[in-house]
N, C-alpha and C. Protein backbone atom coordinates (compact mmCIF):
# COMPACT_ATOMS: atom_id res chain seq x y z
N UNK A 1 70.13 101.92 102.65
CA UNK A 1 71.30 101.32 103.27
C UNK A 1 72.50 101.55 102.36
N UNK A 2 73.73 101.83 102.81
CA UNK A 2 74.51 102.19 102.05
C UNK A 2 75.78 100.51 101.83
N UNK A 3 76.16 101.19 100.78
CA UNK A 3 77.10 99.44 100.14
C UNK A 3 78.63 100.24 100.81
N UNK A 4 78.83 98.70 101.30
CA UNK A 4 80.00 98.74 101.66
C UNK A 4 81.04 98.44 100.31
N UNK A 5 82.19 99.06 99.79
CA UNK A 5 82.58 98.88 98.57
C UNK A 5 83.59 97.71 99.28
N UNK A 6 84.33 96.73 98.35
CA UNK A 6 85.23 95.87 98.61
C UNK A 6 86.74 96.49 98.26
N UNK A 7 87.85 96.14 98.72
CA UNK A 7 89.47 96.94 98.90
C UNK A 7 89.45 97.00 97.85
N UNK A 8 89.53 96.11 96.40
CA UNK A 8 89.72 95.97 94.94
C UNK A 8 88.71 96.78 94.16
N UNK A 9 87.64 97.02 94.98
CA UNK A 9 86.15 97.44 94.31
C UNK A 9 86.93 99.29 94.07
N UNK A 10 87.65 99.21 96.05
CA UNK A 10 87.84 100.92 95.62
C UNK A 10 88.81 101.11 95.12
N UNK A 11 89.90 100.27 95.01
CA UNK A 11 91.12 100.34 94.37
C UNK A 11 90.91 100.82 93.03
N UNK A 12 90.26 100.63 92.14
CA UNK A 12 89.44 100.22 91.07
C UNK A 12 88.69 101.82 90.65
N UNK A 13 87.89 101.99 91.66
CA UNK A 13 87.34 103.29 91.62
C UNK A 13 88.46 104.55 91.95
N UNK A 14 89.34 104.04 92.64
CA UNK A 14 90.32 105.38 92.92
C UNK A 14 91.18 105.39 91.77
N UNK A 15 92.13 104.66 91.40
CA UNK A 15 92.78 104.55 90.04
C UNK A 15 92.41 104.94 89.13
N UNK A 16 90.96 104.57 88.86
CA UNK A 16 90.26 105.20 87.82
C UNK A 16 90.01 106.42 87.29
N UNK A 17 89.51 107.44 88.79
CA UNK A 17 88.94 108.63 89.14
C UNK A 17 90.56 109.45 89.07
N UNK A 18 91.69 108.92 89.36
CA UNK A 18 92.66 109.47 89.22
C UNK A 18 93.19 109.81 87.52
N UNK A 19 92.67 109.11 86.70
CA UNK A 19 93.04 109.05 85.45
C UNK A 19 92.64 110.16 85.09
N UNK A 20 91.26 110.81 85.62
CA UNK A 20 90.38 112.11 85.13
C UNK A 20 89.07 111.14 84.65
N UNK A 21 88.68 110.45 84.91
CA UNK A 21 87.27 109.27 84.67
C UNK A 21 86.57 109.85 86.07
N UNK A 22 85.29 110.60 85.28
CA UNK A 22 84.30 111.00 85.92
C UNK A 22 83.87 109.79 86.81
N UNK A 23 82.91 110.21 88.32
CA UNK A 23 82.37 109.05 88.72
C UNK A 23 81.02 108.28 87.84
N UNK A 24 79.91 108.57 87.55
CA UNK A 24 79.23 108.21 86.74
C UNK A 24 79.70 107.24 85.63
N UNK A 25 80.96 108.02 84.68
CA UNK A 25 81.86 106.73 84.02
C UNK A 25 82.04 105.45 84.51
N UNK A 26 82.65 105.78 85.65
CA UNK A 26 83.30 104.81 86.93
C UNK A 26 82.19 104.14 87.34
N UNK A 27 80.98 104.45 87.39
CA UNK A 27 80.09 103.86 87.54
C UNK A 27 79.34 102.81 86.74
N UNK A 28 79.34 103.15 85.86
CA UNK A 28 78.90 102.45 84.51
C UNK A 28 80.43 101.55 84.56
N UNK A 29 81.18 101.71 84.50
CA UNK A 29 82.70 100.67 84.03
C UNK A 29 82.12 99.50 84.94
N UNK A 30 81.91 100.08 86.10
CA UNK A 30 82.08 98.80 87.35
C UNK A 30 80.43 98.00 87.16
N UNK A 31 79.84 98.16 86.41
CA UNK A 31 78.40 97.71 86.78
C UNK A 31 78.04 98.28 87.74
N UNK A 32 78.03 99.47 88.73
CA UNK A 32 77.40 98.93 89.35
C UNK A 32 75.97 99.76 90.00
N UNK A 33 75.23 99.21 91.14
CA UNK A 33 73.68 99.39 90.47
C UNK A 33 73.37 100.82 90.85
N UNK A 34 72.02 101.18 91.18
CA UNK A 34 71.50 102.30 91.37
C UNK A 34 72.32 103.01 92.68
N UNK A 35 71.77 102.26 93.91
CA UNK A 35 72.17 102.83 94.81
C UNK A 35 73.63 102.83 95.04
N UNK A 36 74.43 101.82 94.50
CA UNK A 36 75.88 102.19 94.84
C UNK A 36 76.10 103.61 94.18
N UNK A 37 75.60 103.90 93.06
CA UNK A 37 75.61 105.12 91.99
C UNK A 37 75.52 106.02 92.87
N UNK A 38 74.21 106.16 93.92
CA UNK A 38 73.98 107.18 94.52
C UNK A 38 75.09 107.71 95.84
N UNK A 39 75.53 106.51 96.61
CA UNK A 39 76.40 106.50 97.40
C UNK A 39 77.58 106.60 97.24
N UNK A 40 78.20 107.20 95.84
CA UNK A 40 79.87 107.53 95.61
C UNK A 40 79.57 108.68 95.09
N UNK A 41 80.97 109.35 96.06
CA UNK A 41 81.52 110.68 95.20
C UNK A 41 82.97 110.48 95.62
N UNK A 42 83.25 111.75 94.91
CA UNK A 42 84.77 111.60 95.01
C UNK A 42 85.41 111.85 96.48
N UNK A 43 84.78 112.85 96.82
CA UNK A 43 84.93 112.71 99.06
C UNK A 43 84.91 111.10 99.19
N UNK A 44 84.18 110.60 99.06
CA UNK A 44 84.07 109.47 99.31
C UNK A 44 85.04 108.84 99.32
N UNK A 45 85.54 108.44 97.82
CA UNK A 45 86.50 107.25 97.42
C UNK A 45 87.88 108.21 98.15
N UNK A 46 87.89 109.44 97.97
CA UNK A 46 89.56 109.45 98.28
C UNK A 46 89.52 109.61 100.33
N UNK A 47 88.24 109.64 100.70
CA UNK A 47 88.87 109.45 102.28
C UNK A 47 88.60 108.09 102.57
N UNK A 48 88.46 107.13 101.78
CA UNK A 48 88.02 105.62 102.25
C UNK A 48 89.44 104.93 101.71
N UNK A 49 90.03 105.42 100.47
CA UNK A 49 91.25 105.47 99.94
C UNK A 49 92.48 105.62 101.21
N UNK A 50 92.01 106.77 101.58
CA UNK A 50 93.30 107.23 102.41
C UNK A 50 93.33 106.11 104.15
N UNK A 51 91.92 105.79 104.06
CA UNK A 51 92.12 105.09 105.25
C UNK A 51 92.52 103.49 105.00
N UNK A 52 92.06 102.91 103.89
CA UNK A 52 92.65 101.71 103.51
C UNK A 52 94.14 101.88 103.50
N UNK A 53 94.84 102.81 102.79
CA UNK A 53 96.34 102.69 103.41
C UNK A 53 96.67 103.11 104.33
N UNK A 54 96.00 103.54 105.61
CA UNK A 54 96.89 103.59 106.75
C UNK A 54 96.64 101.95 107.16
N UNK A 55 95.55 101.44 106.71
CA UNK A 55 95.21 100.38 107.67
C UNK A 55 96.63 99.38 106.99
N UNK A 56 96.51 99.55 106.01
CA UNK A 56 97.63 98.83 105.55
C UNK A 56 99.00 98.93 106.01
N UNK A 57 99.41 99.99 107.17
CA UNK A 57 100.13 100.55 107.53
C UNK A 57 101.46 101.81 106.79
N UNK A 58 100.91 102.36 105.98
CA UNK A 58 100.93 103.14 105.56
C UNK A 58 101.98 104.05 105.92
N UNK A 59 102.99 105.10 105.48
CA UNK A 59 103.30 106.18 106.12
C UNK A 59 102.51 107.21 105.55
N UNK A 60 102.71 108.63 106.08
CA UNK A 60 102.03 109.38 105.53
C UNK A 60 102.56 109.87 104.35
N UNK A 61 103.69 110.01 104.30
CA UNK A 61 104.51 110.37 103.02
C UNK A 61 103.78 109.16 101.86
N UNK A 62 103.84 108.10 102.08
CA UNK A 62 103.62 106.91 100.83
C UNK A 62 101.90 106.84 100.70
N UNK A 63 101.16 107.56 101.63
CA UNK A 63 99.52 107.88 101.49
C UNK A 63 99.42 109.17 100.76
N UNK A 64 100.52 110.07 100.69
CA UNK A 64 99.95 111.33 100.14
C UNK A 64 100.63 110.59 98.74
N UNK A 65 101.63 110.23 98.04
CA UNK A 65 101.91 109.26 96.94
C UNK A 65 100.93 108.99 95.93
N UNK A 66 100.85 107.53 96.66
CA UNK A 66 99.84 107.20 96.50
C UNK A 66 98.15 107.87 95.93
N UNK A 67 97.65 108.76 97.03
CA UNK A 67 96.71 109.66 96.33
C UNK A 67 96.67 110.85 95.97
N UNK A 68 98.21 111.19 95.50
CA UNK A 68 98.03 112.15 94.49
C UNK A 68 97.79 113.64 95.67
N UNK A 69 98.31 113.09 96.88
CA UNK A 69 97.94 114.90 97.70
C UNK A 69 99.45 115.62 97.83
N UNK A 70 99.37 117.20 97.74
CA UNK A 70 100.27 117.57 98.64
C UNK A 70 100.33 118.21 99.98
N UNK A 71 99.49 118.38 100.05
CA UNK A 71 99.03 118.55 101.42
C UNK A 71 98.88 117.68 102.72
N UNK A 72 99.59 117.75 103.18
CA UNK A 72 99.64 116.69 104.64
C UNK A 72 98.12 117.06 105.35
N UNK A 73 97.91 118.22 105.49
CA UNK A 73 96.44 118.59 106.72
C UNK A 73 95.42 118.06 105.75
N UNK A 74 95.68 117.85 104.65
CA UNK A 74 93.56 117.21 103.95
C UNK A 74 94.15 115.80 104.41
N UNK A 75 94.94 115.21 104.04
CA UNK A 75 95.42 113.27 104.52
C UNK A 75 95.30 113.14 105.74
N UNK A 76 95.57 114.16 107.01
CA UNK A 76 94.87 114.33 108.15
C UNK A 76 93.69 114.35 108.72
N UNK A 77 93.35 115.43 107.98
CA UNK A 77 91.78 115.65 108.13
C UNK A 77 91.31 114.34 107.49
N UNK A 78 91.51 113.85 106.72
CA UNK A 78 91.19 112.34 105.94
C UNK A 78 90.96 111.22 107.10
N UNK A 79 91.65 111.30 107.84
CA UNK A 79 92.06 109.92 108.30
C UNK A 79 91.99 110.15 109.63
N UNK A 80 91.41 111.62 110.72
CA UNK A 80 91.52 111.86 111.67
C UNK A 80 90.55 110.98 112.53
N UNK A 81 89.76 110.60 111.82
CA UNK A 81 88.65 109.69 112.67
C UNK A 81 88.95 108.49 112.87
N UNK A 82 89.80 108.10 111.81
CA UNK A 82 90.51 106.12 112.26
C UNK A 82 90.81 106.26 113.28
N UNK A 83 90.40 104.73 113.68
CA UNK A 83 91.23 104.08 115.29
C UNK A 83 92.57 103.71 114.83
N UNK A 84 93.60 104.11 113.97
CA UNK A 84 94.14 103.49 113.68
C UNK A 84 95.57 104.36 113.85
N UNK A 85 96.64 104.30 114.23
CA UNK A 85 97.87 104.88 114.20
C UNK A 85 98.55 104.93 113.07
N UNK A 86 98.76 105.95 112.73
CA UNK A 86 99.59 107.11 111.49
C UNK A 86 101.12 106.63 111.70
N UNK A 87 101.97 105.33 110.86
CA UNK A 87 103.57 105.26 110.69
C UNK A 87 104.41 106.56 110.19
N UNK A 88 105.36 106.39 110.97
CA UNK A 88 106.04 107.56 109.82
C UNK A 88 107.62 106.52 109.54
């Protein structure tokens, strides 16, 4: 079964991973256990990343910011599956 991470949990893990802090590091920093270990990569945190700020309502300009993209089509492709509407 996979762990649902908490907003602060990934906040935490994305900030981090942005510094250049391997996940495994990131792993060990946060405690946390086996299987969360197994269930993060960096796909992971930065498209769960990108969808926590749209939900937050987000623009796309202040989501690519934010995670460090320049590319508008990967923050797309990121976020194409939310039910959620893209601000500009």
């Amino acid at each position: 079964m996979k762990r649902t991470f908490k907003a602060q949990e990934k906040e935490f893990i994305f900030d981090t991973w942005k510094m250049g802090i391997g996940f495994s590091d990131i792993a060990k920093k946060a405690n946390l256990n086996e299987t969360a270990k197994r269930n993060i990569s960096g796909h992971s945190a930065r498209v769960g990343h990108a969808h926590d700020l749209l939900k937050e309502g987000k623009s796309l300009p202040q989501i690519m910011v934010a995670g460090g993209w320049k590319s508008t089509d990967i923050v797309l492709r990121y976020i194409e599956n939310s039910n959620l509407v893209l601000h500009s």
